[in-house]
N, C-alpha and C. Protein backbone atom coordinates (compact mmCIF):
# COMPACT_ATOMS: atom_id res chain seq x y z
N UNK A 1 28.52 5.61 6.42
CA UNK A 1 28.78 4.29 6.96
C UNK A 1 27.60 3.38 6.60
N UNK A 2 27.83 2.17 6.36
CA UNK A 2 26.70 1.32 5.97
C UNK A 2 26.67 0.26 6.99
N UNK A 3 25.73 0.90 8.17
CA UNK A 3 26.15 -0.09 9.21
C UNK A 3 24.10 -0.75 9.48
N UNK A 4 23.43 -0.36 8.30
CA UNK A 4 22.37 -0.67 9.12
C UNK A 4 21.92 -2.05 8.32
N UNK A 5 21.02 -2.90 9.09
CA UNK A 5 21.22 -4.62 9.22
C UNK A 5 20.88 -5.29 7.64
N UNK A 6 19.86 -3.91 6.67
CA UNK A 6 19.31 -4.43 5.44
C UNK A 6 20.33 -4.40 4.71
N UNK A 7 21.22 -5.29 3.58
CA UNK A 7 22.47 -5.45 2.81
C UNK A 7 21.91 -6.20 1.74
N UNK A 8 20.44 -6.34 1.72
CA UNK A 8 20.10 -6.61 0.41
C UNK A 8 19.96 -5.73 -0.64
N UNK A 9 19.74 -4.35 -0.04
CA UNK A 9 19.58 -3.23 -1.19
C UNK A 9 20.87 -3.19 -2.44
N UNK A 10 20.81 -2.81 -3.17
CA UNK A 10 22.44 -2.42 -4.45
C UNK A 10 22.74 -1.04 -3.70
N UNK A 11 21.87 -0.54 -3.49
CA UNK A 11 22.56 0.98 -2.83
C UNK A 11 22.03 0.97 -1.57
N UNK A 12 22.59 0.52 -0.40
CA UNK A 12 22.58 0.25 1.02
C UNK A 12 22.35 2.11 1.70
N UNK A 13 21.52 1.53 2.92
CA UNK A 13 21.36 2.46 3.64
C UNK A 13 22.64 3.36 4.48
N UNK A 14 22.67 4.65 4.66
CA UNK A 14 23.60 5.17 4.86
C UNK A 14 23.04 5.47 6.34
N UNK A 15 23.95 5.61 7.55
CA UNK A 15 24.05 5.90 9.18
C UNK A 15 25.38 6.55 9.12
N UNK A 16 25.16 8.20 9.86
CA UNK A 16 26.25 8.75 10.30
C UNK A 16 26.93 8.25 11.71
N UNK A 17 27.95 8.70 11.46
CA UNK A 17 29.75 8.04 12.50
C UNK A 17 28.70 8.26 14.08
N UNK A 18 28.45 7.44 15.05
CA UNK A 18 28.33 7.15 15.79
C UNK A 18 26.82 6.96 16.10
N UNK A 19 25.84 7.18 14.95
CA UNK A 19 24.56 6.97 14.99
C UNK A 19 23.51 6.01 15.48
N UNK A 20 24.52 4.44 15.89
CA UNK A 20 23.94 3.37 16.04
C UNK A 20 24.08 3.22 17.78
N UNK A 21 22.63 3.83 18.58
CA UNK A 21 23.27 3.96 20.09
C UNK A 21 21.94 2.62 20.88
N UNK A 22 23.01 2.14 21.48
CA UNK A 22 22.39 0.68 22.51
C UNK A 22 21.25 0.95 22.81
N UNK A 23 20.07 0.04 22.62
CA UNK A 23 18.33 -0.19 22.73
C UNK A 23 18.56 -1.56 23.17
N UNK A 24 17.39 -2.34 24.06
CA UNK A 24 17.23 -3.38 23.89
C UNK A 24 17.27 -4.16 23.40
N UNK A 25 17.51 -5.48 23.47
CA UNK A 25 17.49 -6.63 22.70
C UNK A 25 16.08 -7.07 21.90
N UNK A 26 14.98 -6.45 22.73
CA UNK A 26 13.79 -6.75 22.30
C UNK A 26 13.46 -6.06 20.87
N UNK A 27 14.24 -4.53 20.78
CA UNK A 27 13.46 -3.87 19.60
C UNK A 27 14.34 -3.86 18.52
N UNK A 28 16.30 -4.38 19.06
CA UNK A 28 16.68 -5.29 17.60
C UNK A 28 17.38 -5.88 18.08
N UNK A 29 17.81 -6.79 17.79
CA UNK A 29 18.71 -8.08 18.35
C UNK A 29 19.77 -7.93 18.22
N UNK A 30 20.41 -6.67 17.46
CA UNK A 30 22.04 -6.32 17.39
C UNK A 30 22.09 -6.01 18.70
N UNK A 31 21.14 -4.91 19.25
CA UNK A 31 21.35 -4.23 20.62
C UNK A 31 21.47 -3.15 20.32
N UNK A 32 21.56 -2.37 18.98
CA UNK A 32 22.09 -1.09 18.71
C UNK A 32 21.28 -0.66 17.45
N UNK A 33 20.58 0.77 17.79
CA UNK A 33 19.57 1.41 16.49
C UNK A 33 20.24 2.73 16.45
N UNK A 34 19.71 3.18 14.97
CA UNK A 34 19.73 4.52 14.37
C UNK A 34 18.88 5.07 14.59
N UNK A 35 18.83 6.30 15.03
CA UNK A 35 17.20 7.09 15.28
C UNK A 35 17.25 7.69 13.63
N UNK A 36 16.00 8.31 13.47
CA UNK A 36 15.57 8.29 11.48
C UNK A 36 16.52 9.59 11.59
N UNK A 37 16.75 10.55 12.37
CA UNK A 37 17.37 11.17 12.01
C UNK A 37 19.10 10.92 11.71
N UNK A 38 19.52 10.27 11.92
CA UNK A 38 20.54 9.74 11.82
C UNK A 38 20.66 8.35 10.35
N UNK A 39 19.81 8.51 10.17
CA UNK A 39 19.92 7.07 8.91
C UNK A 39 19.16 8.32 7.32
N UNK A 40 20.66 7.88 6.18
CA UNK A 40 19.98 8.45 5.55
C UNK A 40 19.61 7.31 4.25
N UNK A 41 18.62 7.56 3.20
CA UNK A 41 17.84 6.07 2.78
C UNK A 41 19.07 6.59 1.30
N UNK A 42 18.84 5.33 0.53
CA UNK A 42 19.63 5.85 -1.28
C UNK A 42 18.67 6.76 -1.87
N UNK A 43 19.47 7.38 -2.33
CA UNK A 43 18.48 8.19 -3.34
C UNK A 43 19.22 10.08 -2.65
N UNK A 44 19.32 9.90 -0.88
CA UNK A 44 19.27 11.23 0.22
C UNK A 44 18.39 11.31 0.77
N UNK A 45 17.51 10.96 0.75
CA UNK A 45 16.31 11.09 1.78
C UNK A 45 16.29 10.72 3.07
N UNK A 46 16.06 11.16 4.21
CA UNK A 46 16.03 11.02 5.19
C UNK A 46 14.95 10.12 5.76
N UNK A 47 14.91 8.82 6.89
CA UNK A 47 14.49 7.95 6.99
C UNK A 47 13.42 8.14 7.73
N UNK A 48 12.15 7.53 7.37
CA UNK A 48 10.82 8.21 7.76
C UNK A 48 10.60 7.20 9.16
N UNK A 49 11.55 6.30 9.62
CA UNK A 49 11.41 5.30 10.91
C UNK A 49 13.20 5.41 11.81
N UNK A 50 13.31 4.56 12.94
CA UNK A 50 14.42 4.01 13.37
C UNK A 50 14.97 3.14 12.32
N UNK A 51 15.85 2.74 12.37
CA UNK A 51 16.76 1.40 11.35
C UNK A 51 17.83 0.80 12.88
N UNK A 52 17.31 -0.48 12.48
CA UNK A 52 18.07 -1.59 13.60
C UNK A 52 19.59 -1.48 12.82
N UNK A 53 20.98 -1.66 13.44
CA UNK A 53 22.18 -1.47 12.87
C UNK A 53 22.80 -2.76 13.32
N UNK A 54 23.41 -2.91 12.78
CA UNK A 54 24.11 -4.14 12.34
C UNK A 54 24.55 -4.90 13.86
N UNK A 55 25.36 -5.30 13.98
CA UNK A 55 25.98 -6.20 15.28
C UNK A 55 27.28 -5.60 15.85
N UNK A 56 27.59 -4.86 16.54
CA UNK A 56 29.05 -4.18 16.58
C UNK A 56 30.04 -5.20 16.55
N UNK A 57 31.18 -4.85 16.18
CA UNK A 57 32.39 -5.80 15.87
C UNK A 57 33.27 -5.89 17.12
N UNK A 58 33.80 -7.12 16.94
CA UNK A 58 34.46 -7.09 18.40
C UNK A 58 34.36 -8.20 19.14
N UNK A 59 33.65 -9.10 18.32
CA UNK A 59 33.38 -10.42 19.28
C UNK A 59 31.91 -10.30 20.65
N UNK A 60 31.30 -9.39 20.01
CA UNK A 60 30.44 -8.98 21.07
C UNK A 60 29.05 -10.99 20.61
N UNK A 61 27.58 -10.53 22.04
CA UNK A 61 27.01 -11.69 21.09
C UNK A 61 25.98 -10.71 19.73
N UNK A 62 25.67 -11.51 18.42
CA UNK A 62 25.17 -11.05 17.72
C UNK A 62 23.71 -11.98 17.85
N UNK A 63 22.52 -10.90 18.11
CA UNK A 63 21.09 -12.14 17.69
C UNK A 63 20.59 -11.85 16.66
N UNK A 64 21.13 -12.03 15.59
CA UNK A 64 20.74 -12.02 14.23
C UNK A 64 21.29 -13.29 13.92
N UNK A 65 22.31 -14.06 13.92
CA UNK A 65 23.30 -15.39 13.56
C UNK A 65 22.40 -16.61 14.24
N UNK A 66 22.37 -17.37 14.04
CA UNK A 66 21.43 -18.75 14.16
C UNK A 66 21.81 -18.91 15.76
N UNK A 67 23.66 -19.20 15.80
CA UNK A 67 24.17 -19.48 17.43
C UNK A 67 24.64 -17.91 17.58
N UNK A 68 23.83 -17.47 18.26
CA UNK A 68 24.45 -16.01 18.89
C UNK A 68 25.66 -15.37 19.50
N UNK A 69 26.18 -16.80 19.75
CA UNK A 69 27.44 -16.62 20.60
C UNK A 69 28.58 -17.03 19.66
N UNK A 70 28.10 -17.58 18.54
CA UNK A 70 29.13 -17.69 17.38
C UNK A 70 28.59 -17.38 15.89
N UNK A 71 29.02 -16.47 15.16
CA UNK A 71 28.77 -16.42 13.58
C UNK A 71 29.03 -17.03 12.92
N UNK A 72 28.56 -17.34 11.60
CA UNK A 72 29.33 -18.05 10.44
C UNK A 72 30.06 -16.63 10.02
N UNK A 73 30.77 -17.06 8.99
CA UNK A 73 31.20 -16.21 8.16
C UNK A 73 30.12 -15.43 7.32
N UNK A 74 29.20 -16.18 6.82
CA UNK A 74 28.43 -15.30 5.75
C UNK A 74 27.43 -14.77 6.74
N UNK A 75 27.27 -15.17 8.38
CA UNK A 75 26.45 -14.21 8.83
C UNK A 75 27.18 -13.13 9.32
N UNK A 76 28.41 -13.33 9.24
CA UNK A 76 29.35 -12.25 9.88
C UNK A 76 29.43 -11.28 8.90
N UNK A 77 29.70 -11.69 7.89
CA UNK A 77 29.44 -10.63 6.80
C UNK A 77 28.38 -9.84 6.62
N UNK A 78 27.25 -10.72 6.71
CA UNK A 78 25.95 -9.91 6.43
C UNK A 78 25.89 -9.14 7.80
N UNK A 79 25.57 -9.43 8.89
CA UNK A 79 24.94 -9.13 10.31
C UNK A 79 25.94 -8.37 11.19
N UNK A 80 27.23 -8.36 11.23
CA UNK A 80 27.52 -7.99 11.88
C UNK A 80 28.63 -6.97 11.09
N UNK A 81 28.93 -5.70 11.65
CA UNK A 81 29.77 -4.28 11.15
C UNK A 81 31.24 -4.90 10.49
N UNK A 82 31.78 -4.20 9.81
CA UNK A 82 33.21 -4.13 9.58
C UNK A 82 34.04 -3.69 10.19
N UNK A 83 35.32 -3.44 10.50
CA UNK A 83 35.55 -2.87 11.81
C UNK A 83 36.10 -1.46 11.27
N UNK A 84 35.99 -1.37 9.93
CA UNK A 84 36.11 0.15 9.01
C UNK A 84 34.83 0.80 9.44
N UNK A 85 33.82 0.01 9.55
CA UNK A 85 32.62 0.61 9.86
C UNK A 85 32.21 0.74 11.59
N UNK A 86 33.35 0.64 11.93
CA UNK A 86 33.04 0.74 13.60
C UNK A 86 32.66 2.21 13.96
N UNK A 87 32.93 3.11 13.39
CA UNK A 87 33.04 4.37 13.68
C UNK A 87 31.16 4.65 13.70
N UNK A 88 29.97 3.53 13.29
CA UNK A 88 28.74 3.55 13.45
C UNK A 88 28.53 3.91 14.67
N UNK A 89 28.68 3.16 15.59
CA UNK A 89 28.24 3.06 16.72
C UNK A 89 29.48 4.01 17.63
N UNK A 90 28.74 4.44 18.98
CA UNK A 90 28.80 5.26 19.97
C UNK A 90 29.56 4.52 20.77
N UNK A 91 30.64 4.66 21.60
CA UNK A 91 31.51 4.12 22.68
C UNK A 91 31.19 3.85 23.36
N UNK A 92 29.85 3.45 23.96
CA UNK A 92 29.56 2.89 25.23
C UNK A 92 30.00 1.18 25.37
N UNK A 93 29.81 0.48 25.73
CA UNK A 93 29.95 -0.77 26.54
C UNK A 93 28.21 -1.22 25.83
N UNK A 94 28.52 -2.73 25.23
CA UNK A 94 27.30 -3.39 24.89
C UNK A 94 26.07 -2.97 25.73
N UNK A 95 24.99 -3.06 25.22
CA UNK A 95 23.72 -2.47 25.65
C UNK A 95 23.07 -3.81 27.17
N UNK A 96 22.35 -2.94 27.96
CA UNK A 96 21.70 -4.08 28.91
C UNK A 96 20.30 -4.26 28.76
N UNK A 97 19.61 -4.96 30.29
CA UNK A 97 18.76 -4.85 29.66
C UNK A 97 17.63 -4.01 29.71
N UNK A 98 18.28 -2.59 29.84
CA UNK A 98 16.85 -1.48 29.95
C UNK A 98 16.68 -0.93 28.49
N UNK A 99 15.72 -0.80 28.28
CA UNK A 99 15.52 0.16 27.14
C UNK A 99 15.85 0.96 27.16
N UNK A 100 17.16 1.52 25.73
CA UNK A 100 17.23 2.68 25.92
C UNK A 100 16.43 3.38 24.74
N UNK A 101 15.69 4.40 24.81
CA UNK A 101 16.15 5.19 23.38
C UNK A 101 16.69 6.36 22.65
N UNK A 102 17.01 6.09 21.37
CA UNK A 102 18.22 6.55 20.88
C UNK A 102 18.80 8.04 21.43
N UNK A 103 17.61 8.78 21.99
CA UNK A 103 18.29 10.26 22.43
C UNK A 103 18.36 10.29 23.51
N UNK A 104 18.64 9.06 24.60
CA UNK A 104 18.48 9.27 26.22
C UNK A 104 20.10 9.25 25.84
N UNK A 105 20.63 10.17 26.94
CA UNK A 105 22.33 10.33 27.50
C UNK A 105 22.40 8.85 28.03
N UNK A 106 23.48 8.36 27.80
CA UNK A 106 24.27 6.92 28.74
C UNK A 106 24.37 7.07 29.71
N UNK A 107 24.03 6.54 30.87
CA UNK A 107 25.02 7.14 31.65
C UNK A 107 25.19 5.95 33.14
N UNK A 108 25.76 6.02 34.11
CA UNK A 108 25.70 4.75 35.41
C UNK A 108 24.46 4.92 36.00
N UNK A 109 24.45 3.58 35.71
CA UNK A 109 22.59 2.75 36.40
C UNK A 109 22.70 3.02 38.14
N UNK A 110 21.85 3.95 38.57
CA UNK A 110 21.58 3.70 40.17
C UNK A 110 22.17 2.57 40.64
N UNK A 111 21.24 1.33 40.35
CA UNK A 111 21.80 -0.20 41.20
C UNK A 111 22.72 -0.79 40.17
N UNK A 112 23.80 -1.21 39.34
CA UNK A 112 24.29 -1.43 38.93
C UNK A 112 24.45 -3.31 38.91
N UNK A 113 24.56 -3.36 39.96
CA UNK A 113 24.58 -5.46 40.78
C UNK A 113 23.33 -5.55 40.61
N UNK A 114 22.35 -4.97 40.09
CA UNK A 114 20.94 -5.57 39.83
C UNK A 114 21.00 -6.03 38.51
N UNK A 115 21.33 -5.25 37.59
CA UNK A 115 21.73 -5.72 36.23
C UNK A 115 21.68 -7.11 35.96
N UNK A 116 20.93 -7.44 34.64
CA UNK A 116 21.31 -8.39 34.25
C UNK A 116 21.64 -8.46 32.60
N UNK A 117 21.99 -9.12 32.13
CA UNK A 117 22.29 -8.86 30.79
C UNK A 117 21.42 -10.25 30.20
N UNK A 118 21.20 -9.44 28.80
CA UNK A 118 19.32 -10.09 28.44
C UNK A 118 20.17 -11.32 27.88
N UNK A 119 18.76 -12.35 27.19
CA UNK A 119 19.54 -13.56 26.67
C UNK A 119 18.61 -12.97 25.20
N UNK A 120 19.91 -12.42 24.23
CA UNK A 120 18.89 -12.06 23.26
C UNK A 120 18.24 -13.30 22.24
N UNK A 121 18.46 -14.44 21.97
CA UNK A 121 17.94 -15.16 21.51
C UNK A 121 16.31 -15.89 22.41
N UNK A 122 15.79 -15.24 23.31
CA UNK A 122 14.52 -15.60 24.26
C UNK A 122 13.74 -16.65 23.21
N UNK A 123 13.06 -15.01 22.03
CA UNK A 123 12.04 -15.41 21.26
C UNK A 123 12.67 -15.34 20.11
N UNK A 124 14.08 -14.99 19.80
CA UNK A 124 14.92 -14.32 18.47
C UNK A 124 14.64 -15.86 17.73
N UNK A 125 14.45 -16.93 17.76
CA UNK A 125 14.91 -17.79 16.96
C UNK A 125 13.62 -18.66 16.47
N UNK A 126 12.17 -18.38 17.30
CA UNK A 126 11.07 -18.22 17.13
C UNK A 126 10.31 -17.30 15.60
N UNK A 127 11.16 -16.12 16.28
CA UNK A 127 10.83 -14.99 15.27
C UNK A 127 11.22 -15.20 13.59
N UNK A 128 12.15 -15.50 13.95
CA UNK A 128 13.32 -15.88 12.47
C UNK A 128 13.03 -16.95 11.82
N UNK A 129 12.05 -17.94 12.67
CA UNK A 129 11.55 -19.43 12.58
C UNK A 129 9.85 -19.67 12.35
N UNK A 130 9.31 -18.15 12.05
CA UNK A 130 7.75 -18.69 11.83
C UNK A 130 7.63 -19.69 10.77
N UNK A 131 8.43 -19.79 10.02
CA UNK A 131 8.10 -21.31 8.66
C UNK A 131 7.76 -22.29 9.86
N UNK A 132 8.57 -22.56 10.98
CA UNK A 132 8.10 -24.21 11.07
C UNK A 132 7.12 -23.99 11.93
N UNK A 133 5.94 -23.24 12.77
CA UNK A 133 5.10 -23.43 12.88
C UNK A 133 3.73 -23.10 12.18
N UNK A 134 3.96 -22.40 10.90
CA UNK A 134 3.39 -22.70 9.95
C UNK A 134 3.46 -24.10 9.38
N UNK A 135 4.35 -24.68 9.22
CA UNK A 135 4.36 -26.09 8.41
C UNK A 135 3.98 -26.96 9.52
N UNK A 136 3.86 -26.87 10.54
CA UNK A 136 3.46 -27.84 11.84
C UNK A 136 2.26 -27.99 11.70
N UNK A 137 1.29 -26.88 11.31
CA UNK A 137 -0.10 -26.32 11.41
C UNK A 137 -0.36 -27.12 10.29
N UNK A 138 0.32 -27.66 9.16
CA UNK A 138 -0.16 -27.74 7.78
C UNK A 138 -0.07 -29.54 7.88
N UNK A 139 0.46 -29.88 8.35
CA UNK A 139 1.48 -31.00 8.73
C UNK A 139 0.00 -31.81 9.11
N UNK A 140 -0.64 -31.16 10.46
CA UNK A 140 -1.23 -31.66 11.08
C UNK A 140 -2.43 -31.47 10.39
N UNK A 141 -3.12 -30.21 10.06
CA UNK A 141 -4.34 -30.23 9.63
C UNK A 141 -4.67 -31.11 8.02
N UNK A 142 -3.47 -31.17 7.81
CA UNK A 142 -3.16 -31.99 6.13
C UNK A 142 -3.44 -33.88 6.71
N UNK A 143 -3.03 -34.14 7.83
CA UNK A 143 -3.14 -35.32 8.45
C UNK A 143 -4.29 -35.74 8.78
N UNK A 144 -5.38 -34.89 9.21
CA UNK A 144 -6.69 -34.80 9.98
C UNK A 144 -7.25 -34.64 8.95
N UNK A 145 -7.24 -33.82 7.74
CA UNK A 145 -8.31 -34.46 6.61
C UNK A 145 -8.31 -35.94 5.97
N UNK A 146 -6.91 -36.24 6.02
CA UNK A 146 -6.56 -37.56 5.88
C UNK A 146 -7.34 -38.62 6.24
N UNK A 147 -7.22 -38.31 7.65
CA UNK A 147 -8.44 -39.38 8.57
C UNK A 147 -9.45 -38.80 8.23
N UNK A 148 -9.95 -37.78 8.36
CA UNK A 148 -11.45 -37.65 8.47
C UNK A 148 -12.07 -38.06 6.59
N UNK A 149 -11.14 -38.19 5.57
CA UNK A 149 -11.78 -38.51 4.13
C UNK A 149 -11.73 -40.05 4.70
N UNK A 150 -11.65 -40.69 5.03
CA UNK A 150 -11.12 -42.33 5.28
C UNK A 150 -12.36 -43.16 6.34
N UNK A 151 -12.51 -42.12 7.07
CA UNK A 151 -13.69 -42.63 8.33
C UNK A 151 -14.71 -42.28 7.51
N UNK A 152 -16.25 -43.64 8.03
CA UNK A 152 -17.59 -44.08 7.20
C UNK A 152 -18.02 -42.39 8.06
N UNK A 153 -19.07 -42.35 7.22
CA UNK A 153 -19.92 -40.68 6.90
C UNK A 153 -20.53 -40.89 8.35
N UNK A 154 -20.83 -42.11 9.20
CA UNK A 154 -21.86 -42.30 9.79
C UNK A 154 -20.66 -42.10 11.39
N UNK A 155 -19.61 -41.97 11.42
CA UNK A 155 -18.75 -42.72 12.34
C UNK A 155 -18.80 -41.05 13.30
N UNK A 156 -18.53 -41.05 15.00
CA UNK A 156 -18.56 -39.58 15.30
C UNK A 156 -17.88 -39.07 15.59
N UNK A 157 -16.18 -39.85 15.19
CA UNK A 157 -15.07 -39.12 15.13
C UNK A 157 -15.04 -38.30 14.10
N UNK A 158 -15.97 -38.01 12.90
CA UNK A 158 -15.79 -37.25 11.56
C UNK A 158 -16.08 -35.59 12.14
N UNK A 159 -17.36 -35.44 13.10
CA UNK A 159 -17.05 -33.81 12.84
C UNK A 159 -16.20 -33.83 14.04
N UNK A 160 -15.62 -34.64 15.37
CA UNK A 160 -14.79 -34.46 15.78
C UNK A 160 -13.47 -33.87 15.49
N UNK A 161 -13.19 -34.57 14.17
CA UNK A 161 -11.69 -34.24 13.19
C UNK A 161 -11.60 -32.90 12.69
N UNK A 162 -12.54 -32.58 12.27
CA UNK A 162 -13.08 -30.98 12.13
C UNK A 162 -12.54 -30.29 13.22
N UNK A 163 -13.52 -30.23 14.61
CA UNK A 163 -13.51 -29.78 15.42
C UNK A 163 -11.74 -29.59 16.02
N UNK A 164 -11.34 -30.22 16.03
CA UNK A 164 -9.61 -30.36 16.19
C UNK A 164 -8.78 -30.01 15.48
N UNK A 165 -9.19 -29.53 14.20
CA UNK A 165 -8.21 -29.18 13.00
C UNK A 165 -8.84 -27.41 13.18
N UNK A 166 -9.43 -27.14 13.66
CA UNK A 166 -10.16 -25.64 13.77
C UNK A 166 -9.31 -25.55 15.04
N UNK A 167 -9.66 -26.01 16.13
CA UNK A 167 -9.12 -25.70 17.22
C UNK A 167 -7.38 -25.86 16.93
N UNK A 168 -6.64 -26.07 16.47
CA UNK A 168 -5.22 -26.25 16.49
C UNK A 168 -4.76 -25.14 15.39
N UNK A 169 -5.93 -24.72 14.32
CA UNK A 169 -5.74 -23.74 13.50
C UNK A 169 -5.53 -22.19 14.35
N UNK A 170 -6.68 -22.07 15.24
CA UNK A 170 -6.59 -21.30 15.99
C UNK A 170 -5.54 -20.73 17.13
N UNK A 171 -4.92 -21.99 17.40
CA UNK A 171 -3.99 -21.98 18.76
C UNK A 171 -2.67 -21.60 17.77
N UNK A 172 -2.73 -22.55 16.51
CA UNK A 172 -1.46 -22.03 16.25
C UNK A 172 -1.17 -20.57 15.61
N UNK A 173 -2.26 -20.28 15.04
CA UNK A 173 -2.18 -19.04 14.31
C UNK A 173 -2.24 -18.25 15.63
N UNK A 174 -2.72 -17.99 16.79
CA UNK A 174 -2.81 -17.31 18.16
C UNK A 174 -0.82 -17.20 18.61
N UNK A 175 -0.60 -18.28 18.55
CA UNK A 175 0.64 -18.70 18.81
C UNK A 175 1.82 -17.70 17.78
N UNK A 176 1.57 -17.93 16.36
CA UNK A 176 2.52 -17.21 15.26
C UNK A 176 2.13 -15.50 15.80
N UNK A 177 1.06 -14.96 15.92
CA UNK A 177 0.75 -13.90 16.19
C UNK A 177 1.60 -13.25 17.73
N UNK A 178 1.71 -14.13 18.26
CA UNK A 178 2.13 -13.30 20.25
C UNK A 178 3.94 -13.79 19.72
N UNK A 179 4.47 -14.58 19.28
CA UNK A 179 5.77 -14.31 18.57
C UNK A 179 6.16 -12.96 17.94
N UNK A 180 4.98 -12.69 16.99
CA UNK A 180 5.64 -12.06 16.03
C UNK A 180 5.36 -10.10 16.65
N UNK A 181 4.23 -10.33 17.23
CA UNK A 181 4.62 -8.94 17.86
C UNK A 181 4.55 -8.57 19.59
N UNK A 182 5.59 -9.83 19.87
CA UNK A 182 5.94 -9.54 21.75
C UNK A 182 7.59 -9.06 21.24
């Protein structure tokens, strides 16, 4: 089955018939991973990590697609299963929001009415989106040399401009960093 999320390869990753079992939203945004034993790479080799699996079919939400609650077509294609390929994933009921992983049994949550079901797009669109606070960073510090080549040598907004183009370098690069691995 070629249910796992990379479809750029020519020879796509292979996941056996029910391999793709409900994890958090946090560790893939389908909601559903392959443990390595279960994912095999091209070539036969067996997968030296987990592999995040595609989006189950069904109208479920997908956080891989820009609006989560609706696909395009070409993200539906890419991101989310075929329904030939349904046989990936395990019969349970969409994932919540406990972590599971891949070799814990399913089974009924103690409190059940405590439940909540995650909003997987939180940070998903952040993540998918580091270009624009990179270009924000560039935007601005590209602006602040601007002024600071323009202001007389003598004036004491000049190492000020400095001082602010360091400090915003910092916050934002601090900023791209707690995105990219919360």
């Amino acid at each position: 089955m070629k249910c796992a999320v990379d479809r750029n390869m020519s020879d796509p990753i292979d996941i056996t018939p029910l391999g793709c079992k409900p994890v958090s939203f946090d560790k893939c945004e389908s909601g559903y991973m392959a443990a390595k034993e279960d994912v095999t790479l091209p070539g036969g080799e067996k997968a030296p990590m987990d592999q995040c699996c595609q989006c189950r079919p069904g109208g479920e939400i997908c956080g891989y697609c820009k609006n989560e609650a609706m696909c395009t077509e070409a993200e539906k294609k890419r991101y989310v299963a075929s329904e030939e390929e349904k046989e990936c994933f395990d019969g349970v009921p969409a994932p919540t929001a406990t972590a599971l992983s891949p070799s814990e049994d399913v089974g009924p949550s103690p409190e059940p009415e405590k439940q909540k079901t995650p909003n997987p797009g939180t940070l998903g669109f952040w993540k998918r989106n580091l270009w624009i606070l990179v270009m924000l960073w560039v935007i601005v510090v590209v602006s602040l040399y601007g002024l600071w080549s323009r202001i007389s040598i003598y004036s004491k907004w000049r190492p000020r401009l400095v001082q602010m183009a360091g400090a915003f370098t910092i916050v934002d690069l601090l900023t791209i960093l707690i995105i990219k691995f919360i």
